[in-house]
Protein backbone atom coordinates (compact mmCIF):
# COMPACT_ATOMS: atom_id res chain seq x y z
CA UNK A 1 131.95 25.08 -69.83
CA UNK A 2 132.77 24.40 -66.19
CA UNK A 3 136.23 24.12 -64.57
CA UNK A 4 137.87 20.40 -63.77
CA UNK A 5 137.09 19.11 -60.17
CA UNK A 6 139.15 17.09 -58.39
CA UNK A 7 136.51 14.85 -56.78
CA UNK A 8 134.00 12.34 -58.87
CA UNK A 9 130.61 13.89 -60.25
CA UNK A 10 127.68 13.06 -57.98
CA UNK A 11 124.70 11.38 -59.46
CA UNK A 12 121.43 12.85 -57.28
CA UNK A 13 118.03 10.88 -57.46
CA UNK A 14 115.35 13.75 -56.65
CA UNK A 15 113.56 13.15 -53.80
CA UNK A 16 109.52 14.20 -54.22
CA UNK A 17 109.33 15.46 -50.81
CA UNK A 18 107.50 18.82 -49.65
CA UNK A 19 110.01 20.36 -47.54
CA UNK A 20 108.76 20.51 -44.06
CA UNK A 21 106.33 17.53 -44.13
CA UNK A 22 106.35 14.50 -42.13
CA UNK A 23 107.56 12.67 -44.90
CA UNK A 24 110.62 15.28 -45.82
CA UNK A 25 111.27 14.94 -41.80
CA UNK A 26 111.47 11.17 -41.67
CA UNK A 27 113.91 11.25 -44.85
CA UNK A 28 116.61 13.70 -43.48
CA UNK A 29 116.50 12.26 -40.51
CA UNK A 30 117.95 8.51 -41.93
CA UNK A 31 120.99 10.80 -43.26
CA UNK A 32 123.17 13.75 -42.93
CA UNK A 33 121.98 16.54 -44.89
CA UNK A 34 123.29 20.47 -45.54
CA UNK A 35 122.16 21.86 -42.69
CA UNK A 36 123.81 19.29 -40.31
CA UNK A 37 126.84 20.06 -42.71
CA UNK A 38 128.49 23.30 -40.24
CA UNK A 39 127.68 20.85 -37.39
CA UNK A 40 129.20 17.87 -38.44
CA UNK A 41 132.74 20.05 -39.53
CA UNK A 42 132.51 21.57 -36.39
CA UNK A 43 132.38 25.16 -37.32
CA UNK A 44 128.34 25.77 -35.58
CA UNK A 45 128.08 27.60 -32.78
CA UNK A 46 124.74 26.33 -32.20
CA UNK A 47 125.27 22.62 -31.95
CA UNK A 48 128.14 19.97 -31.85
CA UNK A 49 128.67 16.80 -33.72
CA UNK A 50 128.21 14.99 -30.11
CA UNK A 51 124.80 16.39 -29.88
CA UNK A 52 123.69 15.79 -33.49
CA UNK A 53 124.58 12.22 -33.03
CA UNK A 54 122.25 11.73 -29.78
CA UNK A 55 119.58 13.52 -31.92
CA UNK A 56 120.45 11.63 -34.73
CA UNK A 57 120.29 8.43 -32.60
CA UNK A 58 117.18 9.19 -30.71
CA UNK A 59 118.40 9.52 -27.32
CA UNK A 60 117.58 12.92 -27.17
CA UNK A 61 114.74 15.05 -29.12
CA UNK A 62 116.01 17.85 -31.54
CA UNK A 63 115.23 21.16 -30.10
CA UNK A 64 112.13 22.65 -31.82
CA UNK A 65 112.90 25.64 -33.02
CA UNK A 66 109.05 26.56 -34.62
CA UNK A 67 109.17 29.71 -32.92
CA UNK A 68 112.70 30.84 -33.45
CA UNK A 69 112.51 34.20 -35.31
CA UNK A 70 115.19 33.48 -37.29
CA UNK A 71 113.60 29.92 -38.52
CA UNK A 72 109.95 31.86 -38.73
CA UNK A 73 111.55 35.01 -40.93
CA UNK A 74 113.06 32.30 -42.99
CA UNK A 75 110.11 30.18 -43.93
CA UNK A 76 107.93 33.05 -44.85
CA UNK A 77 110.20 35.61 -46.72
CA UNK A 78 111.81 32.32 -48.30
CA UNK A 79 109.59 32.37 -51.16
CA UNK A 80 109.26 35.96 -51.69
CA UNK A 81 113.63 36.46 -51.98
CA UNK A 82 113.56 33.21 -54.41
CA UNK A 83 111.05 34.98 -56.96
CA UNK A 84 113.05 38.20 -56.45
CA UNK A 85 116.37 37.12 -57.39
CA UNK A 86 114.92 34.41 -60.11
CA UNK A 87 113.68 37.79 -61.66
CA UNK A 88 117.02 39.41 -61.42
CA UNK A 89 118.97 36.39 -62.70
CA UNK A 90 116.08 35.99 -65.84
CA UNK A 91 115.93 32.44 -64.16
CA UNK A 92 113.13 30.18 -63.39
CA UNK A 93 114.46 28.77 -59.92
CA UNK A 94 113.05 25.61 -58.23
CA UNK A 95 113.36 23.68 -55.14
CA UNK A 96 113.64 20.18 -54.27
CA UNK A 97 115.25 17.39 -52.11
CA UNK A 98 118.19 14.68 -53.55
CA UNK A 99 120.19 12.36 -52.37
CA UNK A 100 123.48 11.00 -53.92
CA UNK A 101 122.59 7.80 -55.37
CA UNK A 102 126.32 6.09 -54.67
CA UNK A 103 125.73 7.39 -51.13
CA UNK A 104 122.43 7.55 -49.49
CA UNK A 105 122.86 9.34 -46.61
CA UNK A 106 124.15 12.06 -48.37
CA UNK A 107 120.99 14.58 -48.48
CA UNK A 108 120.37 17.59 -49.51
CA UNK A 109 116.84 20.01 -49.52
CA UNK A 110 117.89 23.09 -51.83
CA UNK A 111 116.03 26.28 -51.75
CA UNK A 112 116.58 26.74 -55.43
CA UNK A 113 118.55 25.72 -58.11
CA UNK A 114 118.90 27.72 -61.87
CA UNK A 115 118.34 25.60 -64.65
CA UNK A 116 121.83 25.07 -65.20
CA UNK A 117 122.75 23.20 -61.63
CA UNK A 118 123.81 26.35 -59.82
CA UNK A 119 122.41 26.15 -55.92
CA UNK A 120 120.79 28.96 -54.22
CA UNK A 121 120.83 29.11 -50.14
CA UNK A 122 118.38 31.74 -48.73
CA UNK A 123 118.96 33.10 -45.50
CA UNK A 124 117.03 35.66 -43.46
CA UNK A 125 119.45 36.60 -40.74
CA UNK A 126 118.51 38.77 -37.81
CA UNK A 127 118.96 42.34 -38.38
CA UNK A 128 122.60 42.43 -36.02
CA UNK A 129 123.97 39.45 -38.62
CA UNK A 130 122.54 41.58 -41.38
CA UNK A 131 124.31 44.84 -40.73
CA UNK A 132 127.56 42.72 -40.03
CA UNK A 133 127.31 41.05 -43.68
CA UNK A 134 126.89 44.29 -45.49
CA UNK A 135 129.61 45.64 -43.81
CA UNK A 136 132.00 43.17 -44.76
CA UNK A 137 130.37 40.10 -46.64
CA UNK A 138 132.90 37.78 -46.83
CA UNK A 139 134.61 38.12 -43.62
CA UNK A 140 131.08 38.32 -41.47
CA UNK A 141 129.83 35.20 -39.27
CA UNK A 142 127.46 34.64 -40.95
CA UNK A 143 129.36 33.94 -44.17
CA UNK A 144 131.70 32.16 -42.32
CA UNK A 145 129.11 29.59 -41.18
CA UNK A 146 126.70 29.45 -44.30
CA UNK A 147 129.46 29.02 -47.10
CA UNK A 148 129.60 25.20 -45.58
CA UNK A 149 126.42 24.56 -46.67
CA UNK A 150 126.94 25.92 -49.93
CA UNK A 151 130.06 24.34 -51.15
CA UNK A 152 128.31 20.79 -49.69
CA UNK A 153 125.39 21.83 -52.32
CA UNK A 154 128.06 23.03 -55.01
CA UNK A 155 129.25 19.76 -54.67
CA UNK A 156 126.30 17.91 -54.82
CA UNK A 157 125.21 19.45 -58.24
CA UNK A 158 129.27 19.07 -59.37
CA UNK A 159 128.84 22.80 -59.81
CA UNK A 160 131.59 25.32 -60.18
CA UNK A 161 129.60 28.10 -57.98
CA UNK A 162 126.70 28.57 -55.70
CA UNK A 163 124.41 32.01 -54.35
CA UNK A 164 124.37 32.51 -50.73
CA UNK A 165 121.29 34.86 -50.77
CA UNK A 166 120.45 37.09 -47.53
CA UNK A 167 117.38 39.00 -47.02
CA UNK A 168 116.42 41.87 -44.74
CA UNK A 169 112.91 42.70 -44.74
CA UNK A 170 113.83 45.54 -42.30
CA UNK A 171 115.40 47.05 -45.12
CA UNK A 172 113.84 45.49 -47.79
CA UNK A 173 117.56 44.17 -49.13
CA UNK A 174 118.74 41.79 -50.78
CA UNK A 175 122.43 40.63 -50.81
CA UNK A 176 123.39 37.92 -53.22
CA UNK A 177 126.78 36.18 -52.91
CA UNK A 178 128.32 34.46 -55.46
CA UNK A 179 130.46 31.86 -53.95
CA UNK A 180 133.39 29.86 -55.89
CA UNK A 181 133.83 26.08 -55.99
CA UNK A 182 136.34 24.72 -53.70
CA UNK A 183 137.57 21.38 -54.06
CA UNK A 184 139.39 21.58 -50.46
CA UNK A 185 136.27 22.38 -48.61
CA UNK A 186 134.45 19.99 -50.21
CA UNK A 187 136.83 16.86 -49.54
CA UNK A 188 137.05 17.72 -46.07
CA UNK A 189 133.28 17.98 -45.90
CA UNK A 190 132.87 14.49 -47.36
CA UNK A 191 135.26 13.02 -45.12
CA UNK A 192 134.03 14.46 -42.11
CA UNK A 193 130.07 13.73 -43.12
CA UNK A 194 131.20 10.10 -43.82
CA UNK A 195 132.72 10.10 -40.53
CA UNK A 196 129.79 11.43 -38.67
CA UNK A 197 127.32 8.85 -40.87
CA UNK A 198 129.37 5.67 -39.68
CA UNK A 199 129.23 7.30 -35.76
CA UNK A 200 125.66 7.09 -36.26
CA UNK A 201 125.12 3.91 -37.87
CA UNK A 202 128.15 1.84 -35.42
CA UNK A 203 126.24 3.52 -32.79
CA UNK A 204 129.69 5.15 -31.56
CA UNK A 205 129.53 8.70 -29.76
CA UNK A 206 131.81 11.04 -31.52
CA UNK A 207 134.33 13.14 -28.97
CA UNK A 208 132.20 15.76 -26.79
CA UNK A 209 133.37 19.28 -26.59
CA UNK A 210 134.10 20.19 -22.95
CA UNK A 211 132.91 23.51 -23.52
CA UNK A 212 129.74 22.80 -25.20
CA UNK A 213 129.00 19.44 -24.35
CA UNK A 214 127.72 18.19 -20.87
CA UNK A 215 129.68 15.41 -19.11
CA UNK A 216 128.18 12.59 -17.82
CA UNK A 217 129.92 10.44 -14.91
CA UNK A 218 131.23 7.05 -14.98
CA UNK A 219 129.95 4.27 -13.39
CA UNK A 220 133.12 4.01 -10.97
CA UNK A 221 131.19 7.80 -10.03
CA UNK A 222 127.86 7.43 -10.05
CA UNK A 223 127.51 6.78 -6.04
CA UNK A 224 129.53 10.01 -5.05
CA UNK A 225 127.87 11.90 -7.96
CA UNK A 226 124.53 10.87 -6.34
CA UNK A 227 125.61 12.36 -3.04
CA UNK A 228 126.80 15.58 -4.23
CA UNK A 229 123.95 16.03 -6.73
CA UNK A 230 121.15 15.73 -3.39
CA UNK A 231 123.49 18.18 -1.65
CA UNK A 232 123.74 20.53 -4.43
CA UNK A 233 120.03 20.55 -4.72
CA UNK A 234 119.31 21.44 -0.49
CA UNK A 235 122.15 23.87 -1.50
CA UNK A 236 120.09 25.60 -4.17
CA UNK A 237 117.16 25.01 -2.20
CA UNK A 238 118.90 26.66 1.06
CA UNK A 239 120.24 29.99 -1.25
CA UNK A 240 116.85 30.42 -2.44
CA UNK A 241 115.05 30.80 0.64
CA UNK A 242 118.25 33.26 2.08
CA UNK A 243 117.33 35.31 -1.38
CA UNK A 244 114.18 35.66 -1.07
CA UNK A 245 114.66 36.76 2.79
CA UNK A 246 117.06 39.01 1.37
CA UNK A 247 114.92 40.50 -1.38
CA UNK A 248 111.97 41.36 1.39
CA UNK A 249 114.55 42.66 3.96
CA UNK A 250 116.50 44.88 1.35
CA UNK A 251 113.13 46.39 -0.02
CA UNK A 252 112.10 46.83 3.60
CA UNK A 253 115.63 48.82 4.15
CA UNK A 254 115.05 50.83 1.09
CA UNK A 255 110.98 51.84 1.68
CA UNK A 256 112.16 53.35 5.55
CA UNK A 257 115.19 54.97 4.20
CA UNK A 258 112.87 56.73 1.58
CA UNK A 259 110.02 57.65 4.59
CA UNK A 260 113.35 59.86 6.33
CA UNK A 261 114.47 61.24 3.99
CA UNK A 262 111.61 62.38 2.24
CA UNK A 263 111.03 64.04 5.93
CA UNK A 264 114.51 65.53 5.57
CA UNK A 265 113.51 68.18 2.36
CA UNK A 266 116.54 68.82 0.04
CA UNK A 267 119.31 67.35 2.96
CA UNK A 268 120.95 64.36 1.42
CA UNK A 269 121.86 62.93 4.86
CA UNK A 270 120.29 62.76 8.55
CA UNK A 271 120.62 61.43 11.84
CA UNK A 272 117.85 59.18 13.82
CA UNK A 273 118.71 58.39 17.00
CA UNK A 274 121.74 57.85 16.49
CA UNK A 275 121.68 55.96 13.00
CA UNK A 276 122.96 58.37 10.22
CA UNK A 277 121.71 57.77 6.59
CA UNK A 278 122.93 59.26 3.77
CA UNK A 279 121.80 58.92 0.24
CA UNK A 280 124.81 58.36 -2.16
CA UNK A 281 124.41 59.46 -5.99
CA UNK A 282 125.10 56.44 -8.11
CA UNK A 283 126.52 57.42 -11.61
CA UNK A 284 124.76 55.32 -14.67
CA UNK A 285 126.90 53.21 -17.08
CA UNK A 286 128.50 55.04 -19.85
CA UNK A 287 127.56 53.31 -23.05
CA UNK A 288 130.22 53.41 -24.85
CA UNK A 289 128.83 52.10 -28.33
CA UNK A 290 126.48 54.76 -28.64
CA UNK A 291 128.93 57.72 -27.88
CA UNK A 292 131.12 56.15 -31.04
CA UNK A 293 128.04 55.89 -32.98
CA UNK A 294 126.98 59.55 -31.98
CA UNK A 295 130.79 60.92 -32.86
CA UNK A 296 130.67 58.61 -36.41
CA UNK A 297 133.38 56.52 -35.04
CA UNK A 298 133.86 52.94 -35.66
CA UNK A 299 132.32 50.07 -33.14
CA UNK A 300 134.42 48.66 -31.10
CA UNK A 301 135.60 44.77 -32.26
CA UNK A 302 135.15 41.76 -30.74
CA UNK A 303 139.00 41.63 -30.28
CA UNK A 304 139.53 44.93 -29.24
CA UNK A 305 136.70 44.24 -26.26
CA UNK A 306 139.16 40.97 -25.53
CA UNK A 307 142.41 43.23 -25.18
CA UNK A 308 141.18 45.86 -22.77
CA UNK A 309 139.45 43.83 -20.76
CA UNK A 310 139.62 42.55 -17.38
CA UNK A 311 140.57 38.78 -16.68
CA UNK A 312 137.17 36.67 -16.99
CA UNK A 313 135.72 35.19 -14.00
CA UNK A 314 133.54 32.44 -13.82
CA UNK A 315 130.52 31.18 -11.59
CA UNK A 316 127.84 28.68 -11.38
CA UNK A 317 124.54 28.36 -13.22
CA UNK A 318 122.39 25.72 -11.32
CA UNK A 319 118.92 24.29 -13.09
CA UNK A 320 116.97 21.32 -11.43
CA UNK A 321 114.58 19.83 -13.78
CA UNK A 322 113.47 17.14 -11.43
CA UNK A 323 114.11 17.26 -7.84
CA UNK A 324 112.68 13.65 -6.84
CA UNK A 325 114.75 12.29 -9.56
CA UNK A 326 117.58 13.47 -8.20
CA UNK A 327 117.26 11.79 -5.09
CA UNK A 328 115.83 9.17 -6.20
CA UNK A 329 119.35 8.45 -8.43
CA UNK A 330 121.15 8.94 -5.02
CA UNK A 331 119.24 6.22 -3.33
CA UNK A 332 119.58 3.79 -6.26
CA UNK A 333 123.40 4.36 -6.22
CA UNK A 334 123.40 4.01 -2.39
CA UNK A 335 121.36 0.82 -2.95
CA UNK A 336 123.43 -0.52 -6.10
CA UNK A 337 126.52 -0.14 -3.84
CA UNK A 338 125.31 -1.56 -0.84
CA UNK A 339 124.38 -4.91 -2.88
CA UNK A 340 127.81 -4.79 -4.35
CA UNK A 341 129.36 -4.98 -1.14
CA UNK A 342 126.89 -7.80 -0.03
CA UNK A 343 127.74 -9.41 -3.09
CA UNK A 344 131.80 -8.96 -1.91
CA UNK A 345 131.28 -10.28 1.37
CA UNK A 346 129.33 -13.16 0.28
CA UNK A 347 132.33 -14.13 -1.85
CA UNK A 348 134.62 -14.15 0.46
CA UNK A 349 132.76 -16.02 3.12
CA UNK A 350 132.48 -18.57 0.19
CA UNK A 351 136.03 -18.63 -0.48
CA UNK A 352 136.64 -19.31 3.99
CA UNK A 353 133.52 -22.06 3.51
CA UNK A 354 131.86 -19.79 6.26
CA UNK A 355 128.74 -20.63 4.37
């Protein structure tokens, strides 16, 4: 007999969907579903809420992530790890879509479920993730992020536990999680998909990250962003030609350096005419992670890394996906501003009767 929970039992209405179909896309889409759950909490590191909702609004496309190995591992092993640990549980386990029938948009595409309600999640992490988890399972990222999902389908079955099943076919592994029930996770993850759902539906942007999200300028800006936007682009355009000056000049530099002193036998430095050149030894990188994995020592942590390290510094990535566009928004600013101040003048003239 299952524990008390403090939130209402969920009525589901299967959903007789093939995963992955046109249909099964169209029907996620008009709802927030488990895998949007770690977005729409905030805890992804692959997407924020801010760009779920322009997805989810169709301003912008969803990436397609068909050839993601992670995505690719996933849909072919995915079958395979669910008739592996059926067999270890003595379970038949199926799949299927739901939604809550008191709340449409709450969706939900399960890998499996046991006969008595309990969800299965099947992940097929890279091999990196997969070392991490084994190492320390419930402390490991990917943990961290996948649990979300889970206690969302927990909650959707009104079940007391889910499995959060990883896979390595590397090492032909499988590491099954049994994850507990909790009520606190699964309020806030209510609240905050509710949240997200009305952002959607009022058609109201929920607050951008200014580290992950891009900004976009006001109209007030939209002149002076024009102008710097045309010369950041001859900018880019200027530091690419200089490069690839640089790249021909610098081989050219190396190739005669080589031509003297291969004429110069074992002597590491020589005079022409009066210009010496010496070749200076260079010593590689020492890799520090595999000297502590030679010696059996432990890795160095993400934190520790943080500690002894220098201060960051920052500097400027640059992509142009359209040049004409770009100018082409600077000379529609310059024109929308120049009719603004016609516009200006033409009321104040009014207001002197001048015309």
């Amino acid at each position: 007999m299952g524990v008390a929970h403090k939130l209402n039992p969920i009525e589901l209405e299967i959903i007789h969907f093939a995963q992955g179909s046109d249909e099964w896309l169209e029907w996620r889409e008009h709802g927030v579903g488990g895998s949007d759950i770690p977005t729409v909490v905030g805890v992804s590191k692959y997407k924020t809420p801010y760009r779920l909702w322009l997805e989810k609004t169709g301003r912008v496309q969803p990436d397609d992530l068909s050839g993601n190995p992670n995505v690719q591992r996933g849909n072919f092993y995915e079958p395979f790890v669910r008739e592996q640990f059926a067999a270890s549980l003595g379970l038949d386990i199926v799949e299927y879509c739901a939604e809550d029938k008191a709340e449409r948009y709450r969706k939900v595409s399960f890998d499996g479920v046991t006969p008595d309600g309990i969800p299965v999640e099947i992940k097929c992490p890279s091999e990196n993730g997969f070392a991490e988890l084994v190492a320390d399972p419930f402390n490991s990222e990917l943990f961290s992020l996948y649990q979300w999902q889970l206690q969302y389908q927990i909650a959707m079955l009104n079940a007391d536990y889910g499995w959060l099943v990883f896979y390595s076919a590397i090492q032909n592994q499988i590491v099954p999680l049994k994850v507990l029930r909790d009520d606190e996770m699964i309020q806030l993850i209510f609240e905050k998909q509710q949240e997200f759902y009305f952002a959607v539906e009022n058609d109201t942007a929920p607050p951008k990250d200014p580290e992950r999200d891009e900004y976009t300028p006001t109209p007030e800006q939209e002149v002076e962003w024009g102008k710097l936007a045309v010369q950041l682009l001859n900018a880019q355009e200027s530091e690419s030609k200089l490069k690839a000056e640089l790249k021909v000049a610098s081989g050219e530099r190396v190739k005669v350096c080589n031509q003297i002193m291969n004429m110069s036998g074992d002597f590491t430095s020589a005079s022409v005419q009066g210009l010496k050149v010496t070749q200076v030894k260079r010593r590689g990188k020492f890799d520090v992670d595999a000297y502590l994995a030679a010696k059996g020592l432990p890795a160095i942590t993400d934190e520790e890394r943080a500690q002894f390290s220098t201060e960051d510094t920052f500097y400027f990535r640059v992509s142009v996906a359209d040049k004409p566009h770009v100018k082409e928004l600077n000379n529609i600013a310059q024109c929308d501003r120049m009719n603004k101040i016609r516009e200006q003048m033409a009321k104040v003239m009014l207001s002197n009767n001048m015309i």
